[in-house]
C-alpha atoms as a PDB file:
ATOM      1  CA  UNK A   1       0.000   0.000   0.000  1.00  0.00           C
ATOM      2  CA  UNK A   2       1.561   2.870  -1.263  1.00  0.00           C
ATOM      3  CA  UNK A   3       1.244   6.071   1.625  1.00  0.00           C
ATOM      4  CA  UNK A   4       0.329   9.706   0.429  1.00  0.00           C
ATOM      5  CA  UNK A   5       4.380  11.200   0.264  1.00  0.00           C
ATOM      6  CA  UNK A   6       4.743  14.771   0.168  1.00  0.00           C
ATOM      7  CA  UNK A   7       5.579  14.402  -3.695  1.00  0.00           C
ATOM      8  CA  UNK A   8       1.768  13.061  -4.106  1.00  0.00           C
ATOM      9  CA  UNK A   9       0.524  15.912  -1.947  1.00  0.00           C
ATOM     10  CA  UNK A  10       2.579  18.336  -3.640  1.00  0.00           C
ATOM     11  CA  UNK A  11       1.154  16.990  -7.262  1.00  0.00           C
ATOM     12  CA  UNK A  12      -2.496  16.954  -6.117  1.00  0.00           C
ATOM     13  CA  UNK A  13      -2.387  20.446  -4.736  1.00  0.00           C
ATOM     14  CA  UNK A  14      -0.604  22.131  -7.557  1.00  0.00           C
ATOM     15  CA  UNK A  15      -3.615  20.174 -10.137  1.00  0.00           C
ATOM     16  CA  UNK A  16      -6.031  21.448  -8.186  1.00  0.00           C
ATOM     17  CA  UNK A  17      -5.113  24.434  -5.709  1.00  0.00           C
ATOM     18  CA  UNK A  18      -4.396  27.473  -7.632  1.00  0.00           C
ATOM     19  CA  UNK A  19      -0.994  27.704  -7.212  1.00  0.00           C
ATOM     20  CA  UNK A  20       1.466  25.313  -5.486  1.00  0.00           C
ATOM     21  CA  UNK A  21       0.826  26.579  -1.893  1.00  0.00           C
ATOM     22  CA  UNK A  22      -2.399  26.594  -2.170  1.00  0.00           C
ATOM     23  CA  UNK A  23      -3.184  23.839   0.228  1.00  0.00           C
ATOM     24  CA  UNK A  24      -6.415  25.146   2.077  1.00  0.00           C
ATOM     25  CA  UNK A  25      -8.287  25.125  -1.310  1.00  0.00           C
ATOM     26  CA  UNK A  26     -11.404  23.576  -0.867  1.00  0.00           C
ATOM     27  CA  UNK A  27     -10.931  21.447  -4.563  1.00  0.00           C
ATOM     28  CA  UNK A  28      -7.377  20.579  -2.941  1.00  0.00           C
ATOM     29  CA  UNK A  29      -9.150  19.328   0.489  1.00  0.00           C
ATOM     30  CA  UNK A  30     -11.218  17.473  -1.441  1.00  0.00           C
ATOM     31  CA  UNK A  31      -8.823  15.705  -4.008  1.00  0.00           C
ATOM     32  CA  UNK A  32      -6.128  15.070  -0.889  1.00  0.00           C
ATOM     33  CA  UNK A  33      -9.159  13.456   0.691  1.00  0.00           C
ATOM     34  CA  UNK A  34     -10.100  11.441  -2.258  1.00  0.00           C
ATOM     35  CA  UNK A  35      -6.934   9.638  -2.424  1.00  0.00           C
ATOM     36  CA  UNK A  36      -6.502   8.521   1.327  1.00  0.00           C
ATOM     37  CA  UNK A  37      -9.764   7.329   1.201  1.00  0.00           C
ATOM     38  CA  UNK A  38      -8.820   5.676  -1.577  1.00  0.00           C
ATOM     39  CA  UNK A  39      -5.660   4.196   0.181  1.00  0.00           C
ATOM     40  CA  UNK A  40      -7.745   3.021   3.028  1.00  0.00           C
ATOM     41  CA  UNK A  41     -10.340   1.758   0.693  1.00  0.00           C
ATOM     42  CA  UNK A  42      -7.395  -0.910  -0.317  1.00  0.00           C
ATOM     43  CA  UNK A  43      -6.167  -1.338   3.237  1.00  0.00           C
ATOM     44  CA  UNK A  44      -9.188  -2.407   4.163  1.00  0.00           C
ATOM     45  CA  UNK A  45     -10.239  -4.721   0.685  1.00  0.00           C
ATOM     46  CA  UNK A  46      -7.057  -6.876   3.207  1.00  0.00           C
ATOM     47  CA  UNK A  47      -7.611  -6.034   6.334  1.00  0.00           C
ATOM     48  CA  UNK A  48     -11.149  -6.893   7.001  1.00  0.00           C
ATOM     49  CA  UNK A  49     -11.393  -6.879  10.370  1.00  0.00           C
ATOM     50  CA  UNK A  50      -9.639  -3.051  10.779  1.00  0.00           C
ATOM     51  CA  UNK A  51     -11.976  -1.291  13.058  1.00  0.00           C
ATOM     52  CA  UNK A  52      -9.961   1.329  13.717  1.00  0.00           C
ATOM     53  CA  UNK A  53      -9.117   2.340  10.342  1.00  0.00           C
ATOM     54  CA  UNK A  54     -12.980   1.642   9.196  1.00  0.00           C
ATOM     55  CA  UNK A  55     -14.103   4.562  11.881  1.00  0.00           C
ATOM     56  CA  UNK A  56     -11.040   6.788  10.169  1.00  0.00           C
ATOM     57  CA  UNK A  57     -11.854   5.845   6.780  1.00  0.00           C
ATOM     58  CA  UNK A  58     -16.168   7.263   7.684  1.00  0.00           C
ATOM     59  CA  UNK A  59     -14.350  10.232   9.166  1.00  0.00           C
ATOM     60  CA  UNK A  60     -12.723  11.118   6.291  1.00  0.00           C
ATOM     61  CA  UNK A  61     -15.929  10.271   4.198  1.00  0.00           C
ATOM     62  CA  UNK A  62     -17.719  12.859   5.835  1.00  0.00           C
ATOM     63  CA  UNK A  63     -14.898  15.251   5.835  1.00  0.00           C
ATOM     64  CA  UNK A  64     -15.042  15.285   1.904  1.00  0.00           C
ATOM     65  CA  UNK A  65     -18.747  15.550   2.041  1.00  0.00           C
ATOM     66  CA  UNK A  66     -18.875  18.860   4.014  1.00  0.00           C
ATOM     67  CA  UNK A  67     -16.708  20.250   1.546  1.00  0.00           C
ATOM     68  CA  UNK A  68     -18.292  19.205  -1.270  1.00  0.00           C
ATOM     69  CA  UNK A  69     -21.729  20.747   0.358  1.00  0.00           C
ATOM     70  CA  UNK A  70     -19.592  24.091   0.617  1.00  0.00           C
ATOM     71  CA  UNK A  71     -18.272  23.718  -3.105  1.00  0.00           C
ATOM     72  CA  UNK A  72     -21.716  22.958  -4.032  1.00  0.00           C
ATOM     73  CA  UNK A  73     -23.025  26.549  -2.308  1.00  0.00           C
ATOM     74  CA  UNK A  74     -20.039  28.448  -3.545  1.00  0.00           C
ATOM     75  CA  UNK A  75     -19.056  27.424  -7.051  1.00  0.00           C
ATOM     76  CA  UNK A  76     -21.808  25.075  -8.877  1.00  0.00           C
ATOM     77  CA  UNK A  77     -19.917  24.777 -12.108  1.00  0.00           C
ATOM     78  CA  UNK A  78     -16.408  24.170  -9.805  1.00  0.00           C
ATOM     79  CA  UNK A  79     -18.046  21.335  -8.296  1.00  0.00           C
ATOM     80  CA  UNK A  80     -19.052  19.810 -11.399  1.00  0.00           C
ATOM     81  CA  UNK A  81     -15.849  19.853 -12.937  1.00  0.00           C
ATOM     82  CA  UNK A  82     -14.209  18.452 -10.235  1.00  0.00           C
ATOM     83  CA  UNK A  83     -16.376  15.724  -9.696  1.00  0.00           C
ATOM     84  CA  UNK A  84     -16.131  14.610 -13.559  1.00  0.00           C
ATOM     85  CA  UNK A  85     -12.180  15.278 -13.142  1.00  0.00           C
ATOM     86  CA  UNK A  86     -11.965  13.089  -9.892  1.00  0.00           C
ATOM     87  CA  UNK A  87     -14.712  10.725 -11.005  1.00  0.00           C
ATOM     88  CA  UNK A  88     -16.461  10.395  -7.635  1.00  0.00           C
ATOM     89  CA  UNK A  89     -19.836   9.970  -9.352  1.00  0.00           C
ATOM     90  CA  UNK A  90     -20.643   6.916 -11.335  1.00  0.00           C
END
């Protein structure tokens, strides 16, 4: 299971912050979020019986959720492109 580096957060926030630095994006939250739930997600495909990391892995759920309620508020047509661009929806 590969861990998010600081090379992967680096690359996720310069794709979609606005600038390199811009970590406190919203779109940046969100895609950050996306792929350690995504990590987990695999962790747990193994580890069945992972309580621990289940409860972190619904934190983080809801986490992402909050800010995609804010995105939704904020910037309707930002929130569509990023869903289509992280493909979140099916």
């Amino acid at each position: 299971m590969a861990t998010m580096t600081l090379e992967i957060a680096a690359k996720l926030v310069k794709e979609y912050g606005k600038n390199e630095k811009d970590s406190g994006n919203s779109r940046a939250q969100v895609a950050l979020l996306t792929h350690r739930i995504a990590e987990i997600t695999e962790h747990l495909k193994i580890h069945k019986k992972d309580k621990h990391s289940r409860r972190g892995l619904t934190t983080l759920v809801a986490q992402r959720r909050r800010l995609l309620n804010y995105l939704t508020r904020t910037d309707i047509e930002g929130y569509r492109a990023l869903i289509k661009q992280l493909d979140l929806r099916r």
